[in-house]
C-alpha atoms as a PDB file:
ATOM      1  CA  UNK A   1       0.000   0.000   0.000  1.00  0.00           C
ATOM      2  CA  UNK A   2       1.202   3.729  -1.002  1.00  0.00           C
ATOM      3  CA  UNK A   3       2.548   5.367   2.054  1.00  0.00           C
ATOM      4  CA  UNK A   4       0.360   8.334   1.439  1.00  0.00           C
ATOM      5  CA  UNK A   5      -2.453   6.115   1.621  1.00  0.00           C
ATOM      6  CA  UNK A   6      -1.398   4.460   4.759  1.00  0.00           C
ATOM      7  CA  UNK A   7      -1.090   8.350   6.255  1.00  0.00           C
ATOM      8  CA  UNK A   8      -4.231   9.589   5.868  1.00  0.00           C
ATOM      9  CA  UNK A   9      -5.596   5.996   7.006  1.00  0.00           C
ATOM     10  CA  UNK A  10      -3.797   6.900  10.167  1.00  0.00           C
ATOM     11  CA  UNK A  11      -4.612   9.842  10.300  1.00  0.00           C
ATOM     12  CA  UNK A  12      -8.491   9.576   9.677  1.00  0.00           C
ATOM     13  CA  UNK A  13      -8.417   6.963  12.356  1.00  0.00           C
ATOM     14  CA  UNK A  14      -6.148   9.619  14.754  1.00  0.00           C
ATOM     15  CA  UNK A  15      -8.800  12.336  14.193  1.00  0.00           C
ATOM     16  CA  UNK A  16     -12.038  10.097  14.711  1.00  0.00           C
ATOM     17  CA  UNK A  17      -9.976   7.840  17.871  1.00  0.00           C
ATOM     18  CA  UNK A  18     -10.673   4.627  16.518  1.00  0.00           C
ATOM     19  CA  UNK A  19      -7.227   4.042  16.378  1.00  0.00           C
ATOM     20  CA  UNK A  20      -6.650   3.255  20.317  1.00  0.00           C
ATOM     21  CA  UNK A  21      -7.818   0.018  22.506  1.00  0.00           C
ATOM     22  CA  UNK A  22     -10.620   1.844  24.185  1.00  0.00           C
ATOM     23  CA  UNK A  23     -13.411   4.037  22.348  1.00  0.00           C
ATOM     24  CA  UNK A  24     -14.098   6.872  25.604  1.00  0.00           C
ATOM     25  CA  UNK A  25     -17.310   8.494  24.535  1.00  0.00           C
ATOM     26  CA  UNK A  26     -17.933  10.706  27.571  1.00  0.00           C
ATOM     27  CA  UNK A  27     -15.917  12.266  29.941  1.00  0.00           C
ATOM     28  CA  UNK A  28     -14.639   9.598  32.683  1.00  0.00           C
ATOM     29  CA  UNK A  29     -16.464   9.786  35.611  1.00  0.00           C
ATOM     30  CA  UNK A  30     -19.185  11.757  34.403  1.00  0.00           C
ATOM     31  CA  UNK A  31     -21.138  13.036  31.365  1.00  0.00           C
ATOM     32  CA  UNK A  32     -20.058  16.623  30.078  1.00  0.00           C
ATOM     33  CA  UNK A  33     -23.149  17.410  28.196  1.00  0.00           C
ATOM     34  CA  UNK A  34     -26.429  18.910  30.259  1.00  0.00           C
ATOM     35  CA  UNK A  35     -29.407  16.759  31.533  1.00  0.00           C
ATOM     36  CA  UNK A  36     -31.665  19.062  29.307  1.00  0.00           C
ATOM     37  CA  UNK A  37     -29.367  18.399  25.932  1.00  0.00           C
ATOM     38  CA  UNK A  38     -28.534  14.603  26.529  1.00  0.00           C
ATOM     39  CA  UNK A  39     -32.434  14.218  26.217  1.00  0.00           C
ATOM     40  CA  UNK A  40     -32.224  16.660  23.088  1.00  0.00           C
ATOM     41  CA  UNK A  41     -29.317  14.258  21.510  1.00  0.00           C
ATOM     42  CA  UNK A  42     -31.359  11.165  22.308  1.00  0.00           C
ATOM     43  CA  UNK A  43     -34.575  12.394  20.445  1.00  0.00           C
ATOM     44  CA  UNK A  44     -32.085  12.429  16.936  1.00  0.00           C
ATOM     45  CA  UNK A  45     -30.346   9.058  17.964  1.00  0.00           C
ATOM     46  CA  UNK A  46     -27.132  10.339  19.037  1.00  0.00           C
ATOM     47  CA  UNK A  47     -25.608   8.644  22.004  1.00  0.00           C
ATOM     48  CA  UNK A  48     -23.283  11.364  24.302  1.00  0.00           C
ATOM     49  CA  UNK A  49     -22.232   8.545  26.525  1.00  0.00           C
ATOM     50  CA  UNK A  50     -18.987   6.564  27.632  1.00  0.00           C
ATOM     51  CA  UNK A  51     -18.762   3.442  24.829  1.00  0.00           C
ATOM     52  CA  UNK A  52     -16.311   0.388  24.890  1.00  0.00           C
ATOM     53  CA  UNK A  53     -14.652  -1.050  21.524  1.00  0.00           C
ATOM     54  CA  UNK A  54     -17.712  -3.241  21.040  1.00  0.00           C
ATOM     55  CA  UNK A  55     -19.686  -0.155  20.203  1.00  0.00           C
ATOM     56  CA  UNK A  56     -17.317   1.137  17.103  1.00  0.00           C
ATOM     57  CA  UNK A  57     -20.463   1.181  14.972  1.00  0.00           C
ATOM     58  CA  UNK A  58     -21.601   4.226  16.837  1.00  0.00           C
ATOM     59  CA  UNK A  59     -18.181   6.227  16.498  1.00  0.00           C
ATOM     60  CA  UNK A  60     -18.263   4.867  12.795  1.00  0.00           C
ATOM     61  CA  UNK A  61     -21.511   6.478  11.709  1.00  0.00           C
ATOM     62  CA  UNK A  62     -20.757   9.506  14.459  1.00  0.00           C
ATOM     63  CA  UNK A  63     -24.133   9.190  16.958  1.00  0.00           C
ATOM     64  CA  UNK A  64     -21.621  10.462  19.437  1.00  0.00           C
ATOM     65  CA  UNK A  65     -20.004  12.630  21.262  1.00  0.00           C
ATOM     66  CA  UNK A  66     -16.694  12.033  21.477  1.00  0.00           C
ATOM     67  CA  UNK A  67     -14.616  13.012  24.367  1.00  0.00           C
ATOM     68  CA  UNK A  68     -10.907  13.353  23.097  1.00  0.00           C
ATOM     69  CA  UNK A  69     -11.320  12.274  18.655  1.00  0.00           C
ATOM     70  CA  UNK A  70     -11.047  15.494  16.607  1.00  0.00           C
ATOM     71  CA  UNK A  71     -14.399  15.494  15.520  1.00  0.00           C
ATOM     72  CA  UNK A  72     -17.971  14.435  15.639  1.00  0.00           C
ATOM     73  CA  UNK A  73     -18.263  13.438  12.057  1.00  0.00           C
ATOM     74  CA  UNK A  74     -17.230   9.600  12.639  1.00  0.00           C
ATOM     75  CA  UNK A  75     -15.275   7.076  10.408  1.00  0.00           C
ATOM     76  CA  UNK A  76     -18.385   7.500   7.049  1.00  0.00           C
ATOM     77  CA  UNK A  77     -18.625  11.005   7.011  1.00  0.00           C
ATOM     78  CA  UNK A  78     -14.729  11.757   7.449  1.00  0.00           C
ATOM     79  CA  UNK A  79     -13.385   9.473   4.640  1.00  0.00           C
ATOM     80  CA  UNK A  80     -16.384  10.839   2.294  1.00  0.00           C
ATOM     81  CA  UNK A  81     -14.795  14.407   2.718  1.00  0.00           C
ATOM     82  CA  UNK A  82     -11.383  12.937   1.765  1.00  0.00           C
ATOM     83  CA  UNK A  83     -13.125  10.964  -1.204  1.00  0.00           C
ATOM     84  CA  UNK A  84     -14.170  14.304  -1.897  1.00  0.00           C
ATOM     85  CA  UNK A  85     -11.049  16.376  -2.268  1.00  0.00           C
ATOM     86  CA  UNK A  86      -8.737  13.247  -3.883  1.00  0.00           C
ATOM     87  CA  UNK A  87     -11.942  13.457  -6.282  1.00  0.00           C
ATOM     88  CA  UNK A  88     -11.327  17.508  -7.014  1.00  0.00           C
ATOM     89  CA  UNK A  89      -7.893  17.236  -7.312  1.00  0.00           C
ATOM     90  CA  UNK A  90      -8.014  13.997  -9.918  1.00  0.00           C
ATOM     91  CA  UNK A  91     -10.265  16.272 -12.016  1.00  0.00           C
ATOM     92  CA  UNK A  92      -8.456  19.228 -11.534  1.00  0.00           C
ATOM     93  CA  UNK A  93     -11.483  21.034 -10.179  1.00  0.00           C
ATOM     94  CA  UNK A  94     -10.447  24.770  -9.346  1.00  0.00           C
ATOM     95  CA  UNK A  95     -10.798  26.363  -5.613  1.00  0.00           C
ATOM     96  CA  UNK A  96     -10.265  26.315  -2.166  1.00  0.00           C
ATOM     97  CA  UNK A  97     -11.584  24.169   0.662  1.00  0.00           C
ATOM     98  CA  UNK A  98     -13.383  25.374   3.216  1.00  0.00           C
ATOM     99  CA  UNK A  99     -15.116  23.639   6.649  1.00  0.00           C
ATOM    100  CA  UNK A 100     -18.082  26.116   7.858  1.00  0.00           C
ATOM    101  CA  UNK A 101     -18.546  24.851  11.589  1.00  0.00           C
ATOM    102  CA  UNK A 102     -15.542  23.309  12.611  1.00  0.00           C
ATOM    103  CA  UNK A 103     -15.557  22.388  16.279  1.00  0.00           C
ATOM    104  CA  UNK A 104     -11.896  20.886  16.892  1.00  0.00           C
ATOM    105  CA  UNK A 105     -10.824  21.238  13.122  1.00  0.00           C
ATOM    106  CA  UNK A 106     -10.480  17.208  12.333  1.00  0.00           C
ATOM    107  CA  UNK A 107     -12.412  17.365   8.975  1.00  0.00           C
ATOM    108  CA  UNK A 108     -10.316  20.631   7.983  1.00  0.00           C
ATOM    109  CA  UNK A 109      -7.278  18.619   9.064  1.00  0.00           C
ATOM    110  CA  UNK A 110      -7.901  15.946   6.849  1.00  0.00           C
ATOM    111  CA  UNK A 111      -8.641  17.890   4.060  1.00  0.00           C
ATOM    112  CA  UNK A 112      -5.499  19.660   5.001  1.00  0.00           C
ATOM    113  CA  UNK A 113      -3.054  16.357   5.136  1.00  0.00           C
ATOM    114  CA  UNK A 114      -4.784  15.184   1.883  1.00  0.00           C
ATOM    115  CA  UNK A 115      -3.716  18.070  -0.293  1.00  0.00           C
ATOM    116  CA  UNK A 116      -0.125  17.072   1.116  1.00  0.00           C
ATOM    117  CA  UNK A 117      -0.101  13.922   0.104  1.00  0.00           C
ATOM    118  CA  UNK A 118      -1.450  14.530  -3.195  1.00  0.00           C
ATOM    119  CA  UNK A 119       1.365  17.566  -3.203  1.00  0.00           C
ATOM    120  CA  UNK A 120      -1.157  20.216  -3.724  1.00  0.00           C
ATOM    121  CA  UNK A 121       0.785  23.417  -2.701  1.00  0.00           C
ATOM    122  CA  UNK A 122      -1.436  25.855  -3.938  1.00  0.00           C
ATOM    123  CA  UNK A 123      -4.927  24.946  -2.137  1.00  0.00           C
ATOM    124  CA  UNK A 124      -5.821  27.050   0.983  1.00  0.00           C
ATOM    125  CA  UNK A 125      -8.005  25.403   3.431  1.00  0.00           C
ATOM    126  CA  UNK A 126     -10.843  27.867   5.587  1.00  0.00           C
ATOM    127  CA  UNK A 127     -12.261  27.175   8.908  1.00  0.00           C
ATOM    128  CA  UNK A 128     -15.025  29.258   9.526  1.00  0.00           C
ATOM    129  CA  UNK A 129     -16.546  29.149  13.373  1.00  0.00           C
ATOM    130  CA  UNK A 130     -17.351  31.298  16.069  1.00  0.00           C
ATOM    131  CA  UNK A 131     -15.240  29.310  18.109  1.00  0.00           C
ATOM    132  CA  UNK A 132     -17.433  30.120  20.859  1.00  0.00           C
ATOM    133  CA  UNK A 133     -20.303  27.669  20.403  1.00  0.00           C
ATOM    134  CA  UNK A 134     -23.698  27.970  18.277  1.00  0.00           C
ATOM    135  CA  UNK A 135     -25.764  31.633  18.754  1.00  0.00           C
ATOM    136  CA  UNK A 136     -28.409  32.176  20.324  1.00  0.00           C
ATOM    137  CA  UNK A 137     -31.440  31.269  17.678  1.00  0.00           C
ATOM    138  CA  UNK A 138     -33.070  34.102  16.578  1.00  0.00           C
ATOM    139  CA  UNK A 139     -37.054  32.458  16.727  1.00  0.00           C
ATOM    140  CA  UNK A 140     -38.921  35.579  15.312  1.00  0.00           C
ATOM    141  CA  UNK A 141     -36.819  35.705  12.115  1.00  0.00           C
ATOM    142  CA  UNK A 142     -36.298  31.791  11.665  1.00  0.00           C
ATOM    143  CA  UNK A 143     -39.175  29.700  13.283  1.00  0.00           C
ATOM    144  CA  UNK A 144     -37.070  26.836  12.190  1.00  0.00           C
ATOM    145  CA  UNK A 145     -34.423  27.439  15.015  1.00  0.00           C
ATOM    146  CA  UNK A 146     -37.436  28.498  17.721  1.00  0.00           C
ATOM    147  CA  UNK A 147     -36.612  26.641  20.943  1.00  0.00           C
ATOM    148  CA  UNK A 148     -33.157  25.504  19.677  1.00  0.00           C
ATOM    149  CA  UNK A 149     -30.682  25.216  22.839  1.00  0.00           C
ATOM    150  CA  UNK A 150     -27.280  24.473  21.297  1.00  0.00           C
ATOM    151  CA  UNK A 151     -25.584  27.839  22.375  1.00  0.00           C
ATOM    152  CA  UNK A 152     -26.132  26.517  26.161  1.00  0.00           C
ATOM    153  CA  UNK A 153     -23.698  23.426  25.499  1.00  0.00           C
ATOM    154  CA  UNK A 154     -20.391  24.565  26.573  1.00  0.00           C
ATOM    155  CA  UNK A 155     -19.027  21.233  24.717  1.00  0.00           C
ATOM    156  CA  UNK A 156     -19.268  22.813  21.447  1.00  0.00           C
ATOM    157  CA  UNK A 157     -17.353  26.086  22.390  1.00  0.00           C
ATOM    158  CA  UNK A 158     -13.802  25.119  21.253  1.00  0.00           C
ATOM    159  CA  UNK A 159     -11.553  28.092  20.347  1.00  0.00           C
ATOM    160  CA  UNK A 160      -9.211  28.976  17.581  1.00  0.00           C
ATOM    161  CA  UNK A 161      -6.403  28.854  20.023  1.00  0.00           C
ATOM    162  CA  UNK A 162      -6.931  25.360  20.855  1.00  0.00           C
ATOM    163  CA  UNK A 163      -7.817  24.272  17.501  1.00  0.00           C
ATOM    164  CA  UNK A 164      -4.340  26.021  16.275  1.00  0.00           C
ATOM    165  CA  UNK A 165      -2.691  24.228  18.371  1.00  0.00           C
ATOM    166  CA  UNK A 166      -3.839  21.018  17.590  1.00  0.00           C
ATOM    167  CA  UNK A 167      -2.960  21.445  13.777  1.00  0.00           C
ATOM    168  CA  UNK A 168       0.611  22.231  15.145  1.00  0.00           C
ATOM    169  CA  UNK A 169       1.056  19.042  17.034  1.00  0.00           C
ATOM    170  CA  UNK A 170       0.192  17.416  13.547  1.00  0.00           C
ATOM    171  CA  UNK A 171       2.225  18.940  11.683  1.00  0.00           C
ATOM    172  CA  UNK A 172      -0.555  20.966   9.231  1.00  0.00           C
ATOM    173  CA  UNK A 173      -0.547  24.348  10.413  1.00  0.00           C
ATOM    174  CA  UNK A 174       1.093  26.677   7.721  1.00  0.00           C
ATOM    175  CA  UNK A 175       0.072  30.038   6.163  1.00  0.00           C
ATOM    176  CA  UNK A 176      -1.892  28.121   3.760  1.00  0.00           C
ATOM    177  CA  UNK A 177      -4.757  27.475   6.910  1.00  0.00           C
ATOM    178  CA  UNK A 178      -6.938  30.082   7.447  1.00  0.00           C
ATOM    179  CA  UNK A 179      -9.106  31.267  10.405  1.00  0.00           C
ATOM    180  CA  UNK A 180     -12.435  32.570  10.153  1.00  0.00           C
ATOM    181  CA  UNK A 181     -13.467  33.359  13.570  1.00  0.00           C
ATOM    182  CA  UNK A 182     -16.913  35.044  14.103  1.00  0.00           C
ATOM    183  CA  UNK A 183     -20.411  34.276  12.908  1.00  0.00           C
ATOM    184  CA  UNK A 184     -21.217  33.495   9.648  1.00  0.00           C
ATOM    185  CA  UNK A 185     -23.558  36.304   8.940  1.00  0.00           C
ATOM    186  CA  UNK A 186     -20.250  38.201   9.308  1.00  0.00           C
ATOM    187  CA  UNK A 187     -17.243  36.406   8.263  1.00  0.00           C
ATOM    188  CA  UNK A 188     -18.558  34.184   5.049  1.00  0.00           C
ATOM    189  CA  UNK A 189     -19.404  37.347   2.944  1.00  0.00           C
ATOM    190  CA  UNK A 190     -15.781  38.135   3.174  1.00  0.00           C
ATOM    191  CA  UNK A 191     -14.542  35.310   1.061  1.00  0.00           C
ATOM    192  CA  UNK A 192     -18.088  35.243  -0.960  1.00  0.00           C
ATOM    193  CA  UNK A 193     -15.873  36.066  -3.857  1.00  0.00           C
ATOM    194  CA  UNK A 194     -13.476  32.947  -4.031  1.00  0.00           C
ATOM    195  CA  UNK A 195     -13.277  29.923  -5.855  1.00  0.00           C
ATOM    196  CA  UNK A 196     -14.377  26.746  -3.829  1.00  0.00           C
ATOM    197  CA  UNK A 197     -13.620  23.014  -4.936  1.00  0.00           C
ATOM    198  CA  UNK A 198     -15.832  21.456  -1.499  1.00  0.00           C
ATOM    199  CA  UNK A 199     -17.695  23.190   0.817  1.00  0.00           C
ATOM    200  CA  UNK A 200     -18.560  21.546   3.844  1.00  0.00           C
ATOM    201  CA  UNK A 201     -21.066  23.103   5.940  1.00  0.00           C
ATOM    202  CA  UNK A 202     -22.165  21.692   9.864  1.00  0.00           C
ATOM    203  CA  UNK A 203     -24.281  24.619  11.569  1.00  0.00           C
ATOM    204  CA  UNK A 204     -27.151  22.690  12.744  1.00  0.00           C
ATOM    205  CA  UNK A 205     -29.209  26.122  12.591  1.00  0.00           C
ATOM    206  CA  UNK A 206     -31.551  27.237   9.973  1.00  0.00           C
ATOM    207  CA  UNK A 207     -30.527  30.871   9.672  1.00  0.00           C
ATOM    208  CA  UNK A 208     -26.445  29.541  10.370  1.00  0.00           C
ATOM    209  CA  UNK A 209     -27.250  26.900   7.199  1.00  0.00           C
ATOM    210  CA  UNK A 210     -28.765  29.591   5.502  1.00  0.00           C
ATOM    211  CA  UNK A 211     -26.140  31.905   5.658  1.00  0.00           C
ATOM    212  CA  UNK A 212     -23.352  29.236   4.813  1.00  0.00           C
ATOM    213  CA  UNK A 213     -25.305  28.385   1.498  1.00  0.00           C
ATOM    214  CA  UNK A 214     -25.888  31.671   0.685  1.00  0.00           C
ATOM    215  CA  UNK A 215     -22.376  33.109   0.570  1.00  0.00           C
ATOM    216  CA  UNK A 216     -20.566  29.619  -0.449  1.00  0.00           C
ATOM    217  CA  UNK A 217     -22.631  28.333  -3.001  1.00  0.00           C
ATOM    218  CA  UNK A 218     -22.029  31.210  -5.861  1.00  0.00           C
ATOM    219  CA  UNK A 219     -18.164  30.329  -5.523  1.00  0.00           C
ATOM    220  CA  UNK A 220     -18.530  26.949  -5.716  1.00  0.00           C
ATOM    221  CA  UNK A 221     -16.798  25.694  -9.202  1.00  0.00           C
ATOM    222  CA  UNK A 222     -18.528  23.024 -11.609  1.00  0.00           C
ATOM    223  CA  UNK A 223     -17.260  19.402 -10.324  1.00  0.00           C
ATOM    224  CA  UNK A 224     -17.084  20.796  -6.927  1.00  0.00           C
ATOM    225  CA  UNK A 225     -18.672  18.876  -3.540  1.00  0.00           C
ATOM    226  CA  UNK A 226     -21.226  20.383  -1.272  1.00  0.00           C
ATOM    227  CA  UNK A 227     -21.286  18.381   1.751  1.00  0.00           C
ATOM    228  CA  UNK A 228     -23.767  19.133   4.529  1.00  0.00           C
ATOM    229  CA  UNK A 229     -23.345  17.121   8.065  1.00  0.00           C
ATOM    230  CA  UNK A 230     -26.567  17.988   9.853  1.00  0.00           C
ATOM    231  CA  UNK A 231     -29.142  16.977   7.034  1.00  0.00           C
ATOM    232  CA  UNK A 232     -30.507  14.075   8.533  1.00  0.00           C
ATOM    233  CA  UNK A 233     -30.129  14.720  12.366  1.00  0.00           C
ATOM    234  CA  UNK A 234     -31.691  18.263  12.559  1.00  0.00           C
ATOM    235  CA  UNK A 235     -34.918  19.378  10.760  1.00  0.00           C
ATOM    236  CA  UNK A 236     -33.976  23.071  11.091  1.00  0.00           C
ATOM    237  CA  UNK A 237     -30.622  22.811   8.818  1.00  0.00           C
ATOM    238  CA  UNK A 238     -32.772  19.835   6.345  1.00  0.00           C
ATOM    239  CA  UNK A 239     -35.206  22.185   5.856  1.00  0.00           C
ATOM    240  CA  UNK A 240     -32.658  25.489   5.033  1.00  0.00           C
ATOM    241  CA  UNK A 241     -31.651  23.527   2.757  1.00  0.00           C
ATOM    242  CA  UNK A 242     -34.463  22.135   0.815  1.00  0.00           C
ATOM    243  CA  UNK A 243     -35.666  25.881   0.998  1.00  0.00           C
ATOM    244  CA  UNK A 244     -32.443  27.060  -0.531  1.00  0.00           C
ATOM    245  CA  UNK A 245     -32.142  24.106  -2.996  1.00  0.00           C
ATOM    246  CA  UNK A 246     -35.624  25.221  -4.511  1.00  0.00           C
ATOM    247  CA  UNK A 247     -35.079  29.161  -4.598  1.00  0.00           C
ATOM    248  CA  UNK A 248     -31.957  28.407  -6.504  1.00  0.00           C
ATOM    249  CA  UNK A 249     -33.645  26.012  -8.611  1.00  0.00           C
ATOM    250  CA  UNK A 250     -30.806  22.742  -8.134  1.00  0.00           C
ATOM    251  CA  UNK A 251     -32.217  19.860  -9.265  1.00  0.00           C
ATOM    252  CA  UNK A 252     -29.207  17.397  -8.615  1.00  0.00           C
ATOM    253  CA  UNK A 253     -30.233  14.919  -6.456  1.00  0.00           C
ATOM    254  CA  UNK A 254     -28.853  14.559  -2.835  1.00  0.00           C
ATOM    255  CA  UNK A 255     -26.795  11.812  -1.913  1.00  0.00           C
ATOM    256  CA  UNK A 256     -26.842  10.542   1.364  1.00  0.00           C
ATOM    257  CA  UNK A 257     -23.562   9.264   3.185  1.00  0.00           C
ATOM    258  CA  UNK A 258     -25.038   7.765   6.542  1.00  0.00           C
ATOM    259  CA  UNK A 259     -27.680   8.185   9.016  1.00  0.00           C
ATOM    260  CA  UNK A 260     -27.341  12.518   8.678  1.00  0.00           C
ATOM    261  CA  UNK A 261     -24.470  13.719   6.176  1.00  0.00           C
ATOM    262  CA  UNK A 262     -25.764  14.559   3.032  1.00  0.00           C
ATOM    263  CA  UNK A 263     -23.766  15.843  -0.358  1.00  0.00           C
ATOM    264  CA  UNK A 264     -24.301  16.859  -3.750  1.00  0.00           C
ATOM    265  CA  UNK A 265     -21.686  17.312  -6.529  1.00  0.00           C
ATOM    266  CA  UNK A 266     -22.475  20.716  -8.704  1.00  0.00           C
ATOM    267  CA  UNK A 267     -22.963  19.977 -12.343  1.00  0.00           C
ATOM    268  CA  UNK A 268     -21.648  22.097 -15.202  1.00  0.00           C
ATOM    269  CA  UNK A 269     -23.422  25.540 -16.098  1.00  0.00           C
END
């Protein structure tokens, strides 16, 4: 097997911690997510609880969440986005990457690791978060995200420092990674302009969906992926997007990778 190959196998199983003797799903001692949003997580099948190796399945298909992997995405999801870029970069598809709601940056890393090993140097890859959690919903002005209570789960506040640092100890932090720290509303329209090759967007929200389709969907080339994490877990981003898809008039059909990641490829104009 290619060495690159092995690599990113590595590293995809570093990032999602499948790659260690015990799968700890859940803090130790005691579970870090709120009485109030374990029941939320339950109601849309995800399972925030400590897990032993007989339960990979969950960590593969990402009902978790995951205590010290990179990212929520699970084993699916993760190699789809790689999938993705080796597929841009076979068919020379112009642009950037960029992950819209990050969390600890393991999808971004991969994406990073992969233009590496394909010896991209050109590519930039975007991370575009508050890094301070999900906003408040704004129920007046989207209905969809009335009663939403993911800005009151400190375990999705992760900053940029921390995520920094944890490209660094992997050896992918360079000028070619870029921060986008803010909300959506306000950093995405700076970058409206460039080219994209994948777009992958996980902000649970309808407005924070709405915003990340808005602004990254003009930019993104012919051939290029649109990958969206929360379609089949939460009915506020599913339905931003089936209300974007049908203002903009896209008639490619959406793929589905597992149980809630969902992906389209754009066709030629």
């Amino acid at each position: 097997m290619d060495a690159g190959v092995r690599y990113l196998d590595l590293l995809e199983q570093t990032l999602t911690h499948t790659a260690y003797s015990r799968l700890d799903i859940g803090r130790p001692g005691g579970n870090p997510v709120s009485r109030r949003m374990l029941r939320a997580l339950r109601r849309v099948g995800i399972v925030p609880l400590r897990m032993t190796p007989g339960d990979a399945a969950i960590r593969g298909v990402g009902r978790d969440w995951p205590v010290f992997a990179h990212t929520m995405v699970g084993v699916q999801r993760l190699h789809h986005v790689r999938r993705c870029v080796e597929t841009v970069l076979a068919d020379g598809v112009p642009g950037d990457l960029i992950e819209a709601g990050t969390w600890r940056g393991g999808v971004a890393m991969l994406m990073r690791a992969t233009l590496d090993v394909h010896h991209d140097g050109d590519r930039r890859v975007y991370l575009a978060d508050s890094f301070a959690g999900l906003p408040a919903p704004r129920g007046q002005a989207y209905p969809a995200d009335a009663g939403a209570r993911w800005h009151r789960e400190p375990l999705l506040a992760v900053s940029a420092d921390e995520v920094r640092a944890s490209f660094a100890r992997l050896g992918l932090l360079d000028e070619r990674v870029r921060f986008l720290e803010g909300l959506f509303a306000d950093t995405l329209p700076t970058v409206a302009a460039r080219t994209w090759a994948v777009v992958r967007l996980d902000a649970d929200m309808y407005e924070s969906t709405m915003d990340g389709l808005r602004c990254l969907w003009p930019g993104l080339a012919p051939g290029g992926f649109l990958i969206i994490d929360d379609y089949g877990a939460v009915a506020a981003c599913r339905h931003a997007v089936d209300d974007f898809r049908a203002a903009q008039g896209i008639r490619t059909p959406i793929e589905r990778t597992d149980w809630t990641g969902a992906w389209w490829r754009r066709e030629a104009a």
